[in-house]
N, C-alpha and C. Protein backbone atom coordinates (compact mmCIF):
# COMPACT_ATOMS: atom_id res chain seq x y z
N UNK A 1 0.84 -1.18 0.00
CA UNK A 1 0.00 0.00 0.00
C UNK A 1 0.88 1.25 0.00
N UNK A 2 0.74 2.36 -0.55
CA UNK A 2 1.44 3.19 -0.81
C UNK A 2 1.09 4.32 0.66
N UNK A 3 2.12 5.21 0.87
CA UNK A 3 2.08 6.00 1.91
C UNK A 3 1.47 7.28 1.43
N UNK A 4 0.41 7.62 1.83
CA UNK A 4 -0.34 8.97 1.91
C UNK A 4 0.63 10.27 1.79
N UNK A 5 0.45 11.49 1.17
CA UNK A 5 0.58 12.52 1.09
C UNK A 5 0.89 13.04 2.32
N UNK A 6 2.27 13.51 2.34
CA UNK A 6 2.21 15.13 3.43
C UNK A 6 1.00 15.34 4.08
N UNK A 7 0.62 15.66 2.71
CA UNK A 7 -0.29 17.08 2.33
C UNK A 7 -1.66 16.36 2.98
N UNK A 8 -1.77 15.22 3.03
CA UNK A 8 -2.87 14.50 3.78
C UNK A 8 -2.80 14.11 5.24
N UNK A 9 -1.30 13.98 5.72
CA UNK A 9 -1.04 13.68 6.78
C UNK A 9 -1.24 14.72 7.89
N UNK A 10 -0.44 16.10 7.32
CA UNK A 10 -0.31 17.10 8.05
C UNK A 10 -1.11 18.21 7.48
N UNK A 11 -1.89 18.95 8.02
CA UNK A 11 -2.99 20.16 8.05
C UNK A 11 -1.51 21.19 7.99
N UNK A 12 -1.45 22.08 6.65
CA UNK A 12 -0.91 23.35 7.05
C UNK A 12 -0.75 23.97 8.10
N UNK A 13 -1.92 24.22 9.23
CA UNK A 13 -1.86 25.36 9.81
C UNK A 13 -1.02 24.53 11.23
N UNK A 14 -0.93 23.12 11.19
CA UNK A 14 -0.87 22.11 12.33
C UNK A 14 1.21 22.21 12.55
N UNK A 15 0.84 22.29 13.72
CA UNK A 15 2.49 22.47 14.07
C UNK A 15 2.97 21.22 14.39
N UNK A 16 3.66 20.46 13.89
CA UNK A 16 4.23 19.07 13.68
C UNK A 16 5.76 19.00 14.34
N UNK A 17 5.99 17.67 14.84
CA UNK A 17 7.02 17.45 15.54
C UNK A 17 7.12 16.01 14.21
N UNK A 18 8.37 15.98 13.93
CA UNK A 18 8.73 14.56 12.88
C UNK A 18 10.06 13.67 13.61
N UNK A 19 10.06 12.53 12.96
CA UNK A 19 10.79 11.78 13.05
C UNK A 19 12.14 11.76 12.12
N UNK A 20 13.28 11.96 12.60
CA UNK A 20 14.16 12.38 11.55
C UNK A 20 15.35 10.87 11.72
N UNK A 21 14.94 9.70 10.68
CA UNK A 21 15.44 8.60 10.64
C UNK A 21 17.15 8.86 10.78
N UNK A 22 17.95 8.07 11.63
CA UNK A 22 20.14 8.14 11.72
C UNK A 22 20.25 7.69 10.34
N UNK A 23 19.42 6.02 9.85
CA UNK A 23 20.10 5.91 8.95
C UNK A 23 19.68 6.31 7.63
N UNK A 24 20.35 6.18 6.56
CA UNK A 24 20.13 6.64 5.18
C UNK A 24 20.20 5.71 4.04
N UNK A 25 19.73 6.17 2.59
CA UNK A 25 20.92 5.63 2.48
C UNK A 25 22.05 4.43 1.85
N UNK A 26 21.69 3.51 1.57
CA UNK A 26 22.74 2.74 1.44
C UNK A 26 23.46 2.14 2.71
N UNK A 27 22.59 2.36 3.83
CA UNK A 27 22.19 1.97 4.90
C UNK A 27 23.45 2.74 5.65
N UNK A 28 24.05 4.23 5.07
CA UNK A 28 24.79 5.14 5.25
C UNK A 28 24.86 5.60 6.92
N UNK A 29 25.16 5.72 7.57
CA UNK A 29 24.55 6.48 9.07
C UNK A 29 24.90 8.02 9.15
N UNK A 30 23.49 8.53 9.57
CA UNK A 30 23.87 10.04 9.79
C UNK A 30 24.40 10.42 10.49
N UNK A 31 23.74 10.03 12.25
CA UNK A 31 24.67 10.45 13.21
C UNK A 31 24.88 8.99 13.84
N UNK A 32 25.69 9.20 14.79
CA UNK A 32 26.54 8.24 15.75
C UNK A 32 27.26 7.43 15.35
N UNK A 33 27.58 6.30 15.70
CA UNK A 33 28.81 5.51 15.37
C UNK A 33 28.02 4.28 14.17
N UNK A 34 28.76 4.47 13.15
CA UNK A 34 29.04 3.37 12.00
C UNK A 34 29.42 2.35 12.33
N UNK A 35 29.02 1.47 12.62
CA UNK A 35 29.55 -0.20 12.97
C UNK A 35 30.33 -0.52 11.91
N UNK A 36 29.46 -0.22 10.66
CA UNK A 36 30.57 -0.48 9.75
C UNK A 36 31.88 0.06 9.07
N UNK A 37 32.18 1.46 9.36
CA UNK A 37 33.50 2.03 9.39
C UNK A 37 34.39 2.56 10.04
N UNK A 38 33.21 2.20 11.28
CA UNK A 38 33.86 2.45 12.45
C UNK A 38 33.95 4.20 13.12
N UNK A 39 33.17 4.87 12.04
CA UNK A 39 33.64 6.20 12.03
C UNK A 39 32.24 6.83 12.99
N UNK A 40 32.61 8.01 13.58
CA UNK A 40 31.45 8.86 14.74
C UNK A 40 31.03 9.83 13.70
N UNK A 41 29.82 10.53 13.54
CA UNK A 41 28.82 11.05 12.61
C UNK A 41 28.16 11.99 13.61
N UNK A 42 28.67 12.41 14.73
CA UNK A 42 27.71 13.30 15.58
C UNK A 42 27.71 14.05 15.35
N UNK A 43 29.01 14.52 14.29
CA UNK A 43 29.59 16.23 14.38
C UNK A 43 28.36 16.74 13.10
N UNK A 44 27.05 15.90 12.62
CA UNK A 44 26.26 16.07 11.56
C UNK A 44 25.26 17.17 12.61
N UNK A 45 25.08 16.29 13.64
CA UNK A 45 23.88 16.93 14.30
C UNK A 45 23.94 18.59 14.28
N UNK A 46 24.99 19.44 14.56
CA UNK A 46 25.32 20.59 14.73
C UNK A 46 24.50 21.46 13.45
N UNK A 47 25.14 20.71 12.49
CA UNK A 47 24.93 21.06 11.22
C UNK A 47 23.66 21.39 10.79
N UNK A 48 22.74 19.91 11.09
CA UNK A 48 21.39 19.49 10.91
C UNK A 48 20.70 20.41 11.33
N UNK A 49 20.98 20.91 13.06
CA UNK A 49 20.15 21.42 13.73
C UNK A 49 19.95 23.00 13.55
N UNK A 50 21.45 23.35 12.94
CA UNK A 50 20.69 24.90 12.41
C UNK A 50 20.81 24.96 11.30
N UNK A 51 20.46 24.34 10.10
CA UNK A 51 19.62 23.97 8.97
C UNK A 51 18.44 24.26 9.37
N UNK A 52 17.60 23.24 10.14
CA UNK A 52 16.67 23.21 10.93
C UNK A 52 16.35 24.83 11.29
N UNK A 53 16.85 25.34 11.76
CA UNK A 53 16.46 26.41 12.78
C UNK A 53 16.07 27.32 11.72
N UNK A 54 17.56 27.28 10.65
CA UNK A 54 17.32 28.57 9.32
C UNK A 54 16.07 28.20 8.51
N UNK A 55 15.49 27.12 8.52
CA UNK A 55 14.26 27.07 7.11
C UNK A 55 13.54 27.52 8.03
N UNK A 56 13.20 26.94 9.35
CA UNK A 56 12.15 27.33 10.08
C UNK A 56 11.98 29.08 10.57
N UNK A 57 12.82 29.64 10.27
CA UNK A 57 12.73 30.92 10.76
C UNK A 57 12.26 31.40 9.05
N UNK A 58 12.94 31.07 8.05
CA UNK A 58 12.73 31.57 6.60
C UNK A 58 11.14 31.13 6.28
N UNK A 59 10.75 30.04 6.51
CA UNK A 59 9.49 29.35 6.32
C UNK A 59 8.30 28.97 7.13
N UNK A 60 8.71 29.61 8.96
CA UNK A 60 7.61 29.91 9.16
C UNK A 60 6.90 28.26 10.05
């Protein structure tokens, strides 16, 4: 079954909290530790989070 619309899920005017999946991908990891390369991915979050902050201030 196919997954519904945004646009059906969430009401415009409705202020939404989401789920923002670690992995990616190619089963890539965003943040924390890579089992498979062994490598730490936290230093993403910083990044992520004022991304985050800038659309939301630009978009409301």
């Amino acid at each position: 079954m196919a997954r519904l619309a945004r646009a059906e899920v969430f009401q415009p005017t409705e202020v939404a909290t989401v789920h923002l999946c670690a992995r990616v991908v190619r089963r890539c990891f965003l943040f924390g530790d890579d089992p498979v390369t062994k490598k730490n991915f936290d230093h993403r979050k910083i990044w992520i989070e004022e991304q985050i902050k800038l659309q939301a201030a630009q978009k409301g």
